[in-house]
PDB file of N, CA and C in Angstrom:
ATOM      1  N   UNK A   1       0.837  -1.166   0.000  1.00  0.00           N
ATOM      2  CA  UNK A   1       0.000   0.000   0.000  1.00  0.00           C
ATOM      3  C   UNK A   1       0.894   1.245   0.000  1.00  0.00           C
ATOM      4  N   UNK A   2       0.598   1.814  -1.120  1.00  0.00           N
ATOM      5  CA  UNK A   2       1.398   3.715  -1.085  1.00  0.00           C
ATOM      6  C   UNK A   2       1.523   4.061  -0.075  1.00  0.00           C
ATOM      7  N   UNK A   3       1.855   4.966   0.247  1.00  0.00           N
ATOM      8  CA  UNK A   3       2.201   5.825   1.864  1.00  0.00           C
ATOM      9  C   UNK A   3       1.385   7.414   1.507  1.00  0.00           C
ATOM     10  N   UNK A   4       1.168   8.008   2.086  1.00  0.00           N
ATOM     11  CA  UNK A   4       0.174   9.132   1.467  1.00  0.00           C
ATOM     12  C   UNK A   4       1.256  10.261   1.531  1.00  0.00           C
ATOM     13  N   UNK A   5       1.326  11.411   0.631  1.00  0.00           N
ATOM     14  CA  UNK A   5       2.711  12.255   0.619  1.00  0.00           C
ATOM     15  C   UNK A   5       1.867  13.207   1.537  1.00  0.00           C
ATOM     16  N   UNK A   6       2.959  13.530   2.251  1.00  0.00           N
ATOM     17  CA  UNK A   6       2.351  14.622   3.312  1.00  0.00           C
ATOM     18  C   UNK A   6       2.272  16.459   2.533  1.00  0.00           C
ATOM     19  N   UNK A   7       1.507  16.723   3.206  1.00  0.00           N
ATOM     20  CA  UNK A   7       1.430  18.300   2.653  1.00  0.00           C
ATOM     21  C   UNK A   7       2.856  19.220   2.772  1.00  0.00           C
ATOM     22  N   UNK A   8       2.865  19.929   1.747  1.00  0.00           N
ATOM     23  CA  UNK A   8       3.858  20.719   1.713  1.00  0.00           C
ATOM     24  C   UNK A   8       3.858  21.626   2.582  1.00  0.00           C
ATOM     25  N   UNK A   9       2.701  21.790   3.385  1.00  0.00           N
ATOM     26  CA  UNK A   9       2.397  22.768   4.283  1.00  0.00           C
ATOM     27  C   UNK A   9       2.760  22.059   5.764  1.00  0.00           C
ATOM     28  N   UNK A  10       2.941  21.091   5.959  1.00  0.00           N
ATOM     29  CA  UNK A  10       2.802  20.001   7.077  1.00  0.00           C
ATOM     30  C   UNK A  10       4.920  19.930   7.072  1.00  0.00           C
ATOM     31  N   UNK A  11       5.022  19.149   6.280  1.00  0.00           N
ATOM     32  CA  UNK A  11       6.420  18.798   6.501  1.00  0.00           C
ATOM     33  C   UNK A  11       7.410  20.134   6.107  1.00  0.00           C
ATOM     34  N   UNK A  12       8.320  20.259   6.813  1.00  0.00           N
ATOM     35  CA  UNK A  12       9.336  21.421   6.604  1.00  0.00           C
ATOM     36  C   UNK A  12      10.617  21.100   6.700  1.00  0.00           C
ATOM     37  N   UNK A  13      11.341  22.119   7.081  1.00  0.00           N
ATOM     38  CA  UNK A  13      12.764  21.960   7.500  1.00  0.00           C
ATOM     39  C   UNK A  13      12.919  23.104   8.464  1.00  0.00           C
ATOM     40  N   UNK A  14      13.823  22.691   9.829  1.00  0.00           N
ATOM     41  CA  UNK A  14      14.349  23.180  10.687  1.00  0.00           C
ATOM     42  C   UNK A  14      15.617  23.898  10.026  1.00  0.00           C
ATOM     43  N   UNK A  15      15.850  25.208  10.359  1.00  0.00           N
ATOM     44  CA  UNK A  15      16.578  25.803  10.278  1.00  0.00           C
ATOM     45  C   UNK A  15      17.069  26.646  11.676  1.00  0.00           C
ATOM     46  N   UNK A  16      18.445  26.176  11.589  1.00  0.00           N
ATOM     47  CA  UNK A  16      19.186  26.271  13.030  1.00  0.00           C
ATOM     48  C   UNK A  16      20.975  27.503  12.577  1.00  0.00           C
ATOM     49  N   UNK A  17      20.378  28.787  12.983  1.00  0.00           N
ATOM     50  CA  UNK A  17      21.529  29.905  12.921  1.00  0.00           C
ATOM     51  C   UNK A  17      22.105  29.972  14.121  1.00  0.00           C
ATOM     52  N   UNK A  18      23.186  29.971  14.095  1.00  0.00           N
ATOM     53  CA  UNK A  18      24.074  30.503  15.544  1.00  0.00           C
ATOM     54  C   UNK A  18      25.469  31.076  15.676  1.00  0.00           C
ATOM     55  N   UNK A  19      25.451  32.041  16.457  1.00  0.00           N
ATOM     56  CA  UNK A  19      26.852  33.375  16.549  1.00  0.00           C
ATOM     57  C   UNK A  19      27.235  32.612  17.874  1.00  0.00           C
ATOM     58  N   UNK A  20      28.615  32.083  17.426  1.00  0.00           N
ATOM     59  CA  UNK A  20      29.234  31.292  18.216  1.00  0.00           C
ATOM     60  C   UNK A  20      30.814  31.851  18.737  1.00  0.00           C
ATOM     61  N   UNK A  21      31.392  32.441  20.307  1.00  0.00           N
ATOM     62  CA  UNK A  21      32.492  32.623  20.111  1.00  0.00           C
ATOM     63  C   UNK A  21      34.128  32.155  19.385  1.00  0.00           C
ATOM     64  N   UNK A  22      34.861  32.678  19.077  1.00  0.00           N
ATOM     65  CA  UNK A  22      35.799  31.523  18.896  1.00  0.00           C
ATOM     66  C   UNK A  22      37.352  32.602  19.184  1.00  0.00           C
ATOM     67  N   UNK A  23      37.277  33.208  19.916  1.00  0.00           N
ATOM     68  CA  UNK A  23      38.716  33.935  20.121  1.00  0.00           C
ATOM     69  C   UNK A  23      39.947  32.945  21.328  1.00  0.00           C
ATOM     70  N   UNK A  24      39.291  32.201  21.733  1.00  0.00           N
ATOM     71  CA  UNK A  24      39.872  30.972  22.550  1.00  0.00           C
ATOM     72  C   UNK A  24      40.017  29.663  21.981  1.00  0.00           C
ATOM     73  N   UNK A  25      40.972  28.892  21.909  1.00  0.00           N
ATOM     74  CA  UNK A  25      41.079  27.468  21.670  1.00  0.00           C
ATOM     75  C   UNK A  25      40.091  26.537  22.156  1.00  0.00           C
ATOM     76  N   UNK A  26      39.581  26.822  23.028  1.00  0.00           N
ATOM     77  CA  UNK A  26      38.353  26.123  23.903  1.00  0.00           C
ATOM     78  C   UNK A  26      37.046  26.782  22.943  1.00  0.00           C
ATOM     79  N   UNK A  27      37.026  27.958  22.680  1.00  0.00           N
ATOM     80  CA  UNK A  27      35.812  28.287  22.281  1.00  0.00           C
ATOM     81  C   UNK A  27      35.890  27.962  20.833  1.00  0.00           C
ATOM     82  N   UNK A  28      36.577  27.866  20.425  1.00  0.00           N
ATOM     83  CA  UNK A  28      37.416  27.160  18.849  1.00  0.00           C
ATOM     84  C   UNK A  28      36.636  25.415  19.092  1.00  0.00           C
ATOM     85  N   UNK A  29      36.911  24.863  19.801  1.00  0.00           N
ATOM     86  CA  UNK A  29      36.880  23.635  19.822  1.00  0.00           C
ATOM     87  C   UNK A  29      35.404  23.597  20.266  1.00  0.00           C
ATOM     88  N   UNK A  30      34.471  24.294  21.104  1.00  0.00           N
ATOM     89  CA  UNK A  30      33.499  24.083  21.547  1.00  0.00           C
ATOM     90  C   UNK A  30      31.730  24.619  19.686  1.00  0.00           C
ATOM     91  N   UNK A  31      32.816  25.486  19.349  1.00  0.00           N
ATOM     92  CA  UNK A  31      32.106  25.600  18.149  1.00  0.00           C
ATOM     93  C   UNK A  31      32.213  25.010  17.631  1.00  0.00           C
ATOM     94  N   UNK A  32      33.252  24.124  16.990  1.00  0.00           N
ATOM     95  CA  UNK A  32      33.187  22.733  16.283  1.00  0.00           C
ATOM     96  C   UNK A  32      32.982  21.428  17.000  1.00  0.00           C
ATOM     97  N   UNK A  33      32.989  21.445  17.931  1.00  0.00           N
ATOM     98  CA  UNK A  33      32.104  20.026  18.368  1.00  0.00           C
ATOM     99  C   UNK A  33      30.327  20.670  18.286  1.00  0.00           C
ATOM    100  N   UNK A  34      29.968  21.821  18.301  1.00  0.00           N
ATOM    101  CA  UNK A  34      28.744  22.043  18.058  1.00  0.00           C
ATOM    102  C   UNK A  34      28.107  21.958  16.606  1.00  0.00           C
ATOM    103  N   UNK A  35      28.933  22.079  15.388  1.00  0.00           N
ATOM    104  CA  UNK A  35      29.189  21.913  14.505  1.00  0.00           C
ATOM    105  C   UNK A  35      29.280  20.555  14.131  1.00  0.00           C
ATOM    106  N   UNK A  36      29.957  19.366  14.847  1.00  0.00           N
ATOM    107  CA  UNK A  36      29.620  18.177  14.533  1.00  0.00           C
ATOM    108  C   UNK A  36      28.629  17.458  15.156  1.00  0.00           C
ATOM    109  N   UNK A  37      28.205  18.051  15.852  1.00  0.00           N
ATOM    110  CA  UNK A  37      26.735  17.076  16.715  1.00  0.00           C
ATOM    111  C   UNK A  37      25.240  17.616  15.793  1.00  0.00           C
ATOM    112  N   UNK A  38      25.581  18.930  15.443  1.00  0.00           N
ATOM    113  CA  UNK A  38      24.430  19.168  14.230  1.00  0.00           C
ATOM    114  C   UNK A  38      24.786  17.959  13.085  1.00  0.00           C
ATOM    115  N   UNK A  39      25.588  17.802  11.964  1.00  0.00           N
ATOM    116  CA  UNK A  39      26.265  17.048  11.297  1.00  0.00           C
ATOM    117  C   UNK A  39      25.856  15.862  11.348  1.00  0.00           C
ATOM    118  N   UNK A  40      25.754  15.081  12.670  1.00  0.00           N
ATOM    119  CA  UNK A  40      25.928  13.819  13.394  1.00  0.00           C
ATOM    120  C   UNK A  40      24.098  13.756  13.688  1.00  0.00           C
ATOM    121  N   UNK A  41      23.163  14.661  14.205  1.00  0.00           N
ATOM    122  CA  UNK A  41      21.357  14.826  13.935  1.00  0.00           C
ATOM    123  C   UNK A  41      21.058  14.864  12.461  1.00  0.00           C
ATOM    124  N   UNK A  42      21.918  14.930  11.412  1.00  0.00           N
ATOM    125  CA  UNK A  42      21.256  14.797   9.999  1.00  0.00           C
ATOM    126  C   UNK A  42      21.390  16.654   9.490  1.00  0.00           C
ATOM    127  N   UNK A  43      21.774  17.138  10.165  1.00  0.00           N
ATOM    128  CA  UNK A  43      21.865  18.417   9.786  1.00  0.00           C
ATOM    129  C   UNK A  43      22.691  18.868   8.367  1.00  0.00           C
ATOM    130  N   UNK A  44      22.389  19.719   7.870  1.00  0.00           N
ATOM    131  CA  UNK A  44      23.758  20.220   6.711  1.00  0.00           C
ATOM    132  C   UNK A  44      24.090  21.681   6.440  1.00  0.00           C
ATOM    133  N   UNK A  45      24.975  21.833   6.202  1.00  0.00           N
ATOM    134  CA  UNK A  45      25.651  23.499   6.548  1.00  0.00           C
ATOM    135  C   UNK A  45      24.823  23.861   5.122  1.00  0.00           C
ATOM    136  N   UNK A  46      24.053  24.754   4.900  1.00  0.00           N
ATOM    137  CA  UNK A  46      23.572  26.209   4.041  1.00  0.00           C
ATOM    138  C   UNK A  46      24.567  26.909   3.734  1.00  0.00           C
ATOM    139  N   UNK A  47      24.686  27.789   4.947  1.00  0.00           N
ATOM    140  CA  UNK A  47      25.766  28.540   5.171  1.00  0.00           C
ATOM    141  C   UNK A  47      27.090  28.867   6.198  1.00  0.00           C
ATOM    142  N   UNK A  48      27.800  29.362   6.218  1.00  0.00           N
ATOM    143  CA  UNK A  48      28.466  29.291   7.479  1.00  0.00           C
ATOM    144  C   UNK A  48      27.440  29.704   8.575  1.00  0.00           C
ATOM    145  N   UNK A  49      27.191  28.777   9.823  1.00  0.00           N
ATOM    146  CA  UNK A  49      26.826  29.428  10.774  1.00  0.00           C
ATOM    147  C   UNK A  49      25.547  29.003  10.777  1.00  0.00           C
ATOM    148  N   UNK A  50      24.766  28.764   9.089  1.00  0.00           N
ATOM    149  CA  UNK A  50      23.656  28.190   9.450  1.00  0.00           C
ATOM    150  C   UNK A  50      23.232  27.125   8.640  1.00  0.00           C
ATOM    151  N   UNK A  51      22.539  25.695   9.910  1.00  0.00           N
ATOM    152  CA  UNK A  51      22.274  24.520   9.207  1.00  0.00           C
ATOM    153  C   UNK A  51      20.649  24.288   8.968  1.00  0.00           C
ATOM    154  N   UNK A  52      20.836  23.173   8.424  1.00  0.00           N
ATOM    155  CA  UNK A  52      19.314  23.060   8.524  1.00  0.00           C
ATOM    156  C   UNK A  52      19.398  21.239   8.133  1.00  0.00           C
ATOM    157  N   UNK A  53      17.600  20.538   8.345  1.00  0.00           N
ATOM    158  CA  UNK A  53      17.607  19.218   8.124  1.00  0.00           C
ATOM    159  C   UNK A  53      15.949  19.165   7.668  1.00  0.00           C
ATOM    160  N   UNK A  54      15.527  18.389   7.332  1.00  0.00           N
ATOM    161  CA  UNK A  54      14.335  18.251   7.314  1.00  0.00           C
ATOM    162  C   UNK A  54      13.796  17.396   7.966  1.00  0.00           C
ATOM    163  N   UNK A  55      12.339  18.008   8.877  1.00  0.00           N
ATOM    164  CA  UNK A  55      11.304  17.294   9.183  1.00  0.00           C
ATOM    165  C   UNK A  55      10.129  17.365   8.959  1.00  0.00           C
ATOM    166  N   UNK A  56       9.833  15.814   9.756  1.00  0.00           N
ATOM    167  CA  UNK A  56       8.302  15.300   8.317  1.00  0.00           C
ATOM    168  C   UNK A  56       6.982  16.657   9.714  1.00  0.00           C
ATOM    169  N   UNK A  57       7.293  16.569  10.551  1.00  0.00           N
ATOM    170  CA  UNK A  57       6.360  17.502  10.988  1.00  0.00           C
ATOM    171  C   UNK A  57       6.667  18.194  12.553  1.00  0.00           C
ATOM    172  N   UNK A  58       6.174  18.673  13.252  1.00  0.00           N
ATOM    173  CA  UNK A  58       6.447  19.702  14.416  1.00  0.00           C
ATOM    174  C   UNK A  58       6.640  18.648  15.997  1.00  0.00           C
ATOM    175  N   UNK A  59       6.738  17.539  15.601  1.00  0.00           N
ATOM    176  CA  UNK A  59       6.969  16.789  17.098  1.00  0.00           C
ATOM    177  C   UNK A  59       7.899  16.273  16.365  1.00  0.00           C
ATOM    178  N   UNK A  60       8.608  16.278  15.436  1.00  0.00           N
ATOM    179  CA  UNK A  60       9.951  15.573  15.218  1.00  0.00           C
ATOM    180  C   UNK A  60      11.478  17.451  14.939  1.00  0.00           C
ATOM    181  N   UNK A  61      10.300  18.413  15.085  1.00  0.00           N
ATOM    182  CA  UNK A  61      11.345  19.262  15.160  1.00  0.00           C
ATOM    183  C   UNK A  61      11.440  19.885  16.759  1.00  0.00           C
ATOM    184  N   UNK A  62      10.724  19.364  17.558  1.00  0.00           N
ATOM    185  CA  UNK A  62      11.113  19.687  18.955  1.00  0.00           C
ATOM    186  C   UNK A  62      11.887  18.843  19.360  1.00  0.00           C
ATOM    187  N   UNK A  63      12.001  17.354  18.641  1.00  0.00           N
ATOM    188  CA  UNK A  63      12.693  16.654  19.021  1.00  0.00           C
ATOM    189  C   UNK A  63      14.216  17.101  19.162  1.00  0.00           C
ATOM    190  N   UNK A  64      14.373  17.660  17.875  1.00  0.00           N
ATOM    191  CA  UNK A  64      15.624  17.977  17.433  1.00  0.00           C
ATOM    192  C   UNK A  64      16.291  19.270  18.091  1.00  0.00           C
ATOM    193  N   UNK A  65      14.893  20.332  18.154  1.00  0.00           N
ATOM    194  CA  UNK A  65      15.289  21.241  18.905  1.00  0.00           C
ATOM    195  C   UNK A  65      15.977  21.356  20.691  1.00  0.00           C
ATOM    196  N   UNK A  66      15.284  20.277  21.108  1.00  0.00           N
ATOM    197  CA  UNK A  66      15.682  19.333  22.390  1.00  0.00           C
ATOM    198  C   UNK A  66      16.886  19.348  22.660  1.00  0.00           C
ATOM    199  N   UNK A  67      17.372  18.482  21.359  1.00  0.00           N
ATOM    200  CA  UNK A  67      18.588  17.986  21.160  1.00  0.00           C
ATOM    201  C   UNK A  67      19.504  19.280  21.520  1.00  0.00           C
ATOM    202  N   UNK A  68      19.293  20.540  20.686  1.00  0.00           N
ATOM    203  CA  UNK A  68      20.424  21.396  20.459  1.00  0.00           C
ATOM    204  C   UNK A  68      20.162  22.573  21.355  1.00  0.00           C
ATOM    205  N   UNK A  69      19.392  22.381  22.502  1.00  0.00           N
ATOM    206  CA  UNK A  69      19.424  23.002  23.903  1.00  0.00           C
ATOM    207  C   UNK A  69      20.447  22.311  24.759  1.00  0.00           C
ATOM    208  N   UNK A  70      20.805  20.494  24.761  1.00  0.00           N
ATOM    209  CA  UNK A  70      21.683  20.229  25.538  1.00  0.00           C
ATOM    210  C   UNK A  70      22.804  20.002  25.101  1.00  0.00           C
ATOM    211  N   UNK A  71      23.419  21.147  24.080  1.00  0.00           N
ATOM    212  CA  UNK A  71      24.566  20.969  23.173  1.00  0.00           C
ATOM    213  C   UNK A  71      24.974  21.994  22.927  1.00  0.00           C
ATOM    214  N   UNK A  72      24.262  23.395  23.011  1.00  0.00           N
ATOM    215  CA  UNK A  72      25.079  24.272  22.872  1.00  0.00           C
ATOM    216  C   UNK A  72      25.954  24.807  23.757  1.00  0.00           C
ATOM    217  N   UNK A  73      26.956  25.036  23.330  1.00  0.00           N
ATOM    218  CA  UNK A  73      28.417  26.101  24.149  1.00  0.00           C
ATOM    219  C   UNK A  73      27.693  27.140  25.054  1.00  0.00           C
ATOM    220  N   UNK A  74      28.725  27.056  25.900  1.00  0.00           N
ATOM    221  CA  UNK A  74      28.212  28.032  26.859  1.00  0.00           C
ATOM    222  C   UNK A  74      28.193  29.536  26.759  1.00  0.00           C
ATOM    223  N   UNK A  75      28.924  29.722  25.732  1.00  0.00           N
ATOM    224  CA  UNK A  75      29.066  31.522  25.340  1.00  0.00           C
ATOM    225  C   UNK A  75      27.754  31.498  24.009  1.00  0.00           C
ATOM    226  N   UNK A  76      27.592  30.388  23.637  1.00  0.00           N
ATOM    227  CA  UNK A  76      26.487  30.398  22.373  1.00  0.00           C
ATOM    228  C   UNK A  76      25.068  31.419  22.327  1.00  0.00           C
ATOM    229  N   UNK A  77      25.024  31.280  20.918  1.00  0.00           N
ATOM    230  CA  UNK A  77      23.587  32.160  20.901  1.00  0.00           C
ATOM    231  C   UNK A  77      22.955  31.564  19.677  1.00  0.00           C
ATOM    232  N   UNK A  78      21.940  30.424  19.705  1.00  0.00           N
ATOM    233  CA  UNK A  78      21.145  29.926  18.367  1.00  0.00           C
ATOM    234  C   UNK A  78      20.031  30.348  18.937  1.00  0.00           C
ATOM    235  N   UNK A  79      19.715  30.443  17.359  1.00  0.00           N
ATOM    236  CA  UNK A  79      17.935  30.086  16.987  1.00  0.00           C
ATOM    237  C   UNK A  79      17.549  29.379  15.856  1.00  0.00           C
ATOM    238  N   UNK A  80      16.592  28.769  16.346  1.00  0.00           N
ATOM    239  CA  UNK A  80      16.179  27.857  15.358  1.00  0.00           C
ATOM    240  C   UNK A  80      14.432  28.735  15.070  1.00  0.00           C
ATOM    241  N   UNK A  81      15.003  28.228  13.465  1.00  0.00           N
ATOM    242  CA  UNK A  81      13.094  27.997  13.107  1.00  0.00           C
ATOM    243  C   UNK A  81      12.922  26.955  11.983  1.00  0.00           C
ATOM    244  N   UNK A  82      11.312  27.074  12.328  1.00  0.00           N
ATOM    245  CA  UNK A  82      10.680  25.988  11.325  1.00  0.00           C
ATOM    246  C   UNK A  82       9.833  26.312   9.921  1.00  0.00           C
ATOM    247  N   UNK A  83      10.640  25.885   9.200  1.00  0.00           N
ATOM    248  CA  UNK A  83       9.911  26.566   7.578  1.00  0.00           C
ATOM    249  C   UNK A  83       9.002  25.390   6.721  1.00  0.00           C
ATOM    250  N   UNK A  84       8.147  25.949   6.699  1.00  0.00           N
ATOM    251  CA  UNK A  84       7.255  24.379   5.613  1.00  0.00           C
ATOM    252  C   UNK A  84       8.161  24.364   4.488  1.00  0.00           C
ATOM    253  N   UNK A  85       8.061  23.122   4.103  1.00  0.00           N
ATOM    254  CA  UNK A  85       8.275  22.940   2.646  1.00  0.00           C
ATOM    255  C   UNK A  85       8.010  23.946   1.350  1.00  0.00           C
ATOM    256  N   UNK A  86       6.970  24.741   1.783  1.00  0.00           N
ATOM    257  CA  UNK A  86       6.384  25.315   0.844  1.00  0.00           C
ATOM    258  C   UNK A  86       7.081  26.608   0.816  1.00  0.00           C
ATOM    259  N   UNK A  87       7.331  27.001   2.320  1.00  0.00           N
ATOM    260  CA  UNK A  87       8.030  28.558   2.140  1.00  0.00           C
ATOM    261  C   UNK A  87       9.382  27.857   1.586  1.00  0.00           C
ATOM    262  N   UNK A  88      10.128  26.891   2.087  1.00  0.00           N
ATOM    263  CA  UNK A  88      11.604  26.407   1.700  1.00  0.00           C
ATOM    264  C   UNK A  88      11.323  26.186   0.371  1.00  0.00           C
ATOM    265  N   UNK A  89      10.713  26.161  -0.343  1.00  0.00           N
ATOM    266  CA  UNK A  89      11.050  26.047  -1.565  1.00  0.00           C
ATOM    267  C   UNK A  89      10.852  27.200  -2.340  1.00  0.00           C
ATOM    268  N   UNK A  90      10.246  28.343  -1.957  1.00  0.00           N
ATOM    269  CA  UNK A  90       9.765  29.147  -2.454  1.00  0.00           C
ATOM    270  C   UNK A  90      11.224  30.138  -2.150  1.00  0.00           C
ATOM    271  N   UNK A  91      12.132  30.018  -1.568  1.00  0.00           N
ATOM    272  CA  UNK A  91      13.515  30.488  -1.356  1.00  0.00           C
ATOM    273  C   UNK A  91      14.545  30.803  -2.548  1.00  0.00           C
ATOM    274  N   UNK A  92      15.242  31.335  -2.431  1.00  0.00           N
ATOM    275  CA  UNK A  92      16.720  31.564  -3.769  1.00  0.00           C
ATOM    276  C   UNK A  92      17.321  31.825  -3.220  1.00  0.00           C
ATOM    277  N   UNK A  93      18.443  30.968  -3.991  1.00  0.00           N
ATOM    278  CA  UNK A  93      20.370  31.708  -3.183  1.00  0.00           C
ATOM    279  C   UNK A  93      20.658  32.476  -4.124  1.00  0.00           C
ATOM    280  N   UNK A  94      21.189  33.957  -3.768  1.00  0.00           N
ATOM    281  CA  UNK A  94      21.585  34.891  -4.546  1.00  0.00           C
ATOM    282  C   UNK A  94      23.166  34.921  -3.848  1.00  0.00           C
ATOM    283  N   UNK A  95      24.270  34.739  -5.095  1.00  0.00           N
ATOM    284  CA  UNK A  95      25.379  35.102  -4.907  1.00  0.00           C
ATOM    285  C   UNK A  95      25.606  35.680  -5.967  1.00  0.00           C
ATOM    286  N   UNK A  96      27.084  36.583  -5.614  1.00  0.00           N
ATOM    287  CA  UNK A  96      27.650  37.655  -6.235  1.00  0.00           C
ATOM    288  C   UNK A  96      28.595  36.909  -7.314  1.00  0.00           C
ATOM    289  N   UNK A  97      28.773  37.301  -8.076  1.00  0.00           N
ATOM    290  CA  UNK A  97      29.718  36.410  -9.049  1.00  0.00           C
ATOM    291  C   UNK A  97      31.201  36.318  -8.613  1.00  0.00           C
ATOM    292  N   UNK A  98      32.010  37.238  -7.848  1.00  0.00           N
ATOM    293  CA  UNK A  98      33.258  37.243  -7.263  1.00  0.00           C
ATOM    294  C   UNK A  98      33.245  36.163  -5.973  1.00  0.00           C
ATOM    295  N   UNK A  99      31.992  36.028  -5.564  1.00  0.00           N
ATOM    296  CA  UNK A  99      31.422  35.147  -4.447  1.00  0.00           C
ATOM    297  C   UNK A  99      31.925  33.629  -5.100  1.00  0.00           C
ATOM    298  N   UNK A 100      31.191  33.647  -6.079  1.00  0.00           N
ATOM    299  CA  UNK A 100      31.271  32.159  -6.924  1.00  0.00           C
ATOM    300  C   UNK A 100      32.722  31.498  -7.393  1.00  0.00           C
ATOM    301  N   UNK A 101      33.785  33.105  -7.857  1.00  0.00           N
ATOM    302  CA  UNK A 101      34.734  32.510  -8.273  1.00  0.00           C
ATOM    303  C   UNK A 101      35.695  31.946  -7.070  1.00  0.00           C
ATOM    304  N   UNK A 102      35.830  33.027  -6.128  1.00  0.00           N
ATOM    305  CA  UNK A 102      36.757  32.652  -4.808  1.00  0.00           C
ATOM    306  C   UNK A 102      36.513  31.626  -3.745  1.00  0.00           C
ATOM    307  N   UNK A 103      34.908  31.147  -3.432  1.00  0.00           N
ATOM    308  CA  UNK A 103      34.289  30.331  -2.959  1.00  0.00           C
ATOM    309  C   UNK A 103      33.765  29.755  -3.538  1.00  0.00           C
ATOM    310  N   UNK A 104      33.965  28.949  -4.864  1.00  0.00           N
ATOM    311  CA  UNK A 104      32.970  27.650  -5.236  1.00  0.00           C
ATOM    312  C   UNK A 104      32.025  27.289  -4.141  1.00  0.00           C
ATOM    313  N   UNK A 105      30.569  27.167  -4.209  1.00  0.00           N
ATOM    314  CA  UNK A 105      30.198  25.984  -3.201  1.00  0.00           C
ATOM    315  C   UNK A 105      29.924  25.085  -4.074  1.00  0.00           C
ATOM    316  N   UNK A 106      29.767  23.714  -2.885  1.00  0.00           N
ATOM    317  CA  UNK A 106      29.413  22.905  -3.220  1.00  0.00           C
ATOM    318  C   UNK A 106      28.416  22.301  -4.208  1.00  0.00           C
ATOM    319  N   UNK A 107      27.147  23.204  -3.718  1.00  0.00           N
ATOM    320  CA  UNK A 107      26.042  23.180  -4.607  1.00  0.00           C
ATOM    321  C   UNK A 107      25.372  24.273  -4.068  1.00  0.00           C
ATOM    322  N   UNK A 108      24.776  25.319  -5.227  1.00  0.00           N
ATOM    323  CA  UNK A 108      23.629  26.368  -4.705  1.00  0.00           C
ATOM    324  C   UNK A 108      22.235  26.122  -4.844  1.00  0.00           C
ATOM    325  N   UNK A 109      21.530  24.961  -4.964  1.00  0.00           N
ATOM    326  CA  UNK A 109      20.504  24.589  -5.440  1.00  0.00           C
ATOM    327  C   UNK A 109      19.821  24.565  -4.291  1.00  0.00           C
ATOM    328  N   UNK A 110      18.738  24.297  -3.590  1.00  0.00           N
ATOM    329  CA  UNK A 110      18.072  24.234  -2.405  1.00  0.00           C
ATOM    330  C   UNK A 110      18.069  22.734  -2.374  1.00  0.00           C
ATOM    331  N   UNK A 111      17.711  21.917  -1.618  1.00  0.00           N
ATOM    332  CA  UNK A 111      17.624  20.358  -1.415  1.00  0.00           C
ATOM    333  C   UNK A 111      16.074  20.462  -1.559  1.00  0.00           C
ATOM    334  N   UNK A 112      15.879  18.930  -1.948  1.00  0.00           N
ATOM    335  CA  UNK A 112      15.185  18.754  -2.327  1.00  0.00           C
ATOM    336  C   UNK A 112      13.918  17.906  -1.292  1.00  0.00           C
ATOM    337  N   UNK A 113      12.562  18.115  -1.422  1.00  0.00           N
ATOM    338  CA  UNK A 113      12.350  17.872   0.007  1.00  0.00           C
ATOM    339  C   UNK A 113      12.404  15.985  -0.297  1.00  0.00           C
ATOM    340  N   UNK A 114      12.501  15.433   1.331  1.00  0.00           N
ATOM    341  CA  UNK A 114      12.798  13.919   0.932  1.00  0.00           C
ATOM    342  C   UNK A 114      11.474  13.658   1.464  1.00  0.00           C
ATOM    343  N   UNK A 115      10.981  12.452   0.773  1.00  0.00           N
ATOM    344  CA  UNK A 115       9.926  11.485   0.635  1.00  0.00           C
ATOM    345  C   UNK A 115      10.218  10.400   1.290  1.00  0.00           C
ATOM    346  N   UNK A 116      10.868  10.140   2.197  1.00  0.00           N
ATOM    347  CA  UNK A 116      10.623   8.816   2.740  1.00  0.00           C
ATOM    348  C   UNK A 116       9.800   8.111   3.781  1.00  0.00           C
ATOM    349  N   UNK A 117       9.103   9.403   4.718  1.00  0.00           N
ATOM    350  CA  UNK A 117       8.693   8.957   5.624  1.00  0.00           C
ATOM    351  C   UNK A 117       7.201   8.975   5.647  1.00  0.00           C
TER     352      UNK A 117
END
């Protein structure tokens, strides 16, 4: 039996920004272990500073949000929000063309929302 696709309005993606110190070796190291425990929840860097993952709906993004209350650094400052599918797609990455040549990214495309669940 099919699985029924959930509304574009229903499933989203968490988006998680955060201004993190780093003028200390400790605070160096405490931003990148914060950096890999997002990584390690399914998360993926956007941009510097801000990740994001997708969920299928709002009790699987408190879950997550949970998560990254008992993980952030102690000098930290995140916020997270939750975007439907519908606003996330309705998004554009605008870069500068000097942007593009000196920083290749990886990919500028938005992800695509996943269907599996």
């Amino acid at each position: 039996m099919p699985k029924e696709k959930l509304s574009p309005y229903r499933m989203g993606w968490m988006l998680v920004m955060f201004d993190l110190p780093v003028l200390t070796k400790a605070q160096r190291r405490a931003a990148t272990d914060f950096r890999k425990a997002l990584l390690d929840d399914g998360f993926f860097m956007v941009q510097f500073s801000i990740y994001t993952r997708a969920c299928p709906d709002l009790d699987r993004m408190e879950k997550h949000a949970s998560r990254i209350q008992k993980i952030i650094p102690r000098a930290g400052n995140v916020r997270a929000l939750f975007l439907t599918d519908a606003q996330w797609t309705r998004g554009i990455c605008i870069s500068g063309g000097n942007y593009r040549k000196k920083h290749p990214p990886d990919r500028l495309e938005q992800p695509e929302q996943v269907e599996f669940w």
